[in-house]
Structure formats: C-alpha cells, structure tokens
Protein backbone atom coordinates (compact mmCIF):
# COMPACT_ATOMS: atom_id res chain seq x y z
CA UNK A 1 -18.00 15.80 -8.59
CA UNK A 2 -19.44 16.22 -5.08
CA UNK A 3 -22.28 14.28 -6.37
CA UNK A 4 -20.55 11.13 -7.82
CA UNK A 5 -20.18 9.53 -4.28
CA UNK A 6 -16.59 8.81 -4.44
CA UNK A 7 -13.09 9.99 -3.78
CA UNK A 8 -11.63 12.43 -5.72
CA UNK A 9 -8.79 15.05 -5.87
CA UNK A 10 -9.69 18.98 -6.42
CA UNK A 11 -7.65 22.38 -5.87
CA UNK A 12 -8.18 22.58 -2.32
CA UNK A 13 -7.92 18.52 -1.50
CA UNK A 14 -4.18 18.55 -0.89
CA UNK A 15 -0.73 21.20 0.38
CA UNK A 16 1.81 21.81 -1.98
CA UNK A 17 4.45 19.07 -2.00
CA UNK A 18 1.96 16.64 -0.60
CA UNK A 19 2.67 12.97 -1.13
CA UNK A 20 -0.98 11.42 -1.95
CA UNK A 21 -2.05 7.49 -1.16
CA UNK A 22 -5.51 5.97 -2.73
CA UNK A 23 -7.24 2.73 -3.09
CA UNK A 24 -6.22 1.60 -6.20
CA UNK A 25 -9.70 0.90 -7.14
CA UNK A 26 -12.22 3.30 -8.91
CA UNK A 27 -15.87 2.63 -9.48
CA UNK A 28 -17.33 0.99 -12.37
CA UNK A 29 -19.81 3.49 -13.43
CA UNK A 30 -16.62 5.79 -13.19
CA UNK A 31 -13.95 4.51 -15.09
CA UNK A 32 -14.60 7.14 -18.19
CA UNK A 33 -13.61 9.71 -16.13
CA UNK A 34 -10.09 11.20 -15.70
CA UNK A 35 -7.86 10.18 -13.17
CA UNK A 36 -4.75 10.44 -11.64
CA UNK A 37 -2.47 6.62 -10.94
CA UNK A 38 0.33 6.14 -8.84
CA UNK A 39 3.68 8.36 -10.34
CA UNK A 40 1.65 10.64 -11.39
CA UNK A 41 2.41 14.46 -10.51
CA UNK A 42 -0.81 16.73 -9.84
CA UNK A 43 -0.61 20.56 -10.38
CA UNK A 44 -3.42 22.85 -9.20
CA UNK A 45 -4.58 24.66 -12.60
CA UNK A 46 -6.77 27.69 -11.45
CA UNK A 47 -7.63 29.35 -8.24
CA UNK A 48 -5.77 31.75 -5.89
CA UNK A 49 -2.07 30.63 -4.74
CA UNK A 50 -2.73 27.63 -7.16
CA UNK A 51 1.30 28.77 -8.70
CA UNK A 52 3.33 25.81 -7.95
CA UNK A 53 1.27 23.71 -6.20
CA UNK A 54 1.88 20.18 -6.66
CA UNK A 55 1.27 16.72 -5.23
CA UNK A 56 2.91 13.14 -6.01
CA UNK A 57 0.19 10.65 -6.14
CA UNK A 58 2.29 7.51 -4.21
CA UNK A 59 -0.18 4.33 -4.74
CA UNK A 60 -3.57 3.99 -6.04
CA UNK A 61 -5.71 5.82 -8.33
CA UNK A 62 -8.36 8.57 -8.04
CA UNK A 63 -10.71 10.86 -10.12
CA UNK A 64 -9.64 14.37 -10.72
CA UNK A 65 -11.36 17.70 -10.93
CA UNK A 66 -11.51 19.89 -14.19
CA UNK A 67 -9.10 22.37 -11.76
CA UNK A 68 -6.12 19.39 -11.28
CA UNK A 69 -3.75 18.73 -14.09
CA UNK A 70 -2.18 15.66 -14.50
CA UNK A 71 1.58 15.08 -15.45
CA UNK A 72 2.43 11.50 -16.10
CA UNK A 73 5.31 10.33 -17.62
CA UNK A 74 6.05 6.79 -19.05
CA UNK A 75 8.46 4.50 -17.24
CA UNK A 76 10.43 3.48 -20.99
CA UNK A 77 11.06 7.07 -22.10
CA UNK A 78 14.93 7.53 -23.27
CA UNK A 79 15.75 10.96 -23.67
C-alpha cells in the first residue's frame, strides 16, 4: 500500500483504544479499494500483540491494509 501515495491504516498505524480522525475524502483511482468510514471499529487481524487491539475511526474515511478488519454496523439495526 506504501506505494499507492495515500493515507492508509495498517497493524502498526494506531494504539489499542485509539480514536482515529481522516479526511473524508479518498482518491479517485482508489475508491475500489477497502476502507474504513466514520463508526467504524478497526481490529488488528495478524501480527504479534495484535489480540484486542482496536481503534474507533471518529470522522472521515481511509484505505485499509489486508492486516485491519473492519466492523461496521448499520445505524437502523433493531435487535
């Protein structure tokens, strides 16, 4: 991703707990690509002391690694 000339969020990018702020823009040539939008949780997938780590993404949007899941939950859901 290093090579795409643009923000994005990987494993080591961010501290557990972290609350996360973007541009809420993403490039054109980008928009294909998976991101993470405001609300959305990020959890750290592989690497060492990757157990429990988590960020809340506040505002904006921004491309994610292949190590970041994303959990996003709709605003409507009745449970």
């Amino acid at each position: 991703m290093k090579n795409l000339n643009c923000q994005y969020i990987h494993s080591t990018s961010y501290k557990n707990l972290s609350k996360l702020s973007f541009k809420n823009i993403l490039p054109k040539d980008q928009l294909d690509k998976t991101y993470a939008k405001t609300g959305d949780i990020v959890m750290t997938r592989v690497g060492t002391r990757s157990v429990g780590k988590v960020a809340l993404i506040t505002s904006g949007k921004v491309l994610v690694s292949d190590c970041i899941l994303i959990i996003r939950v709709e605003k409507n859901i009745e449970i």
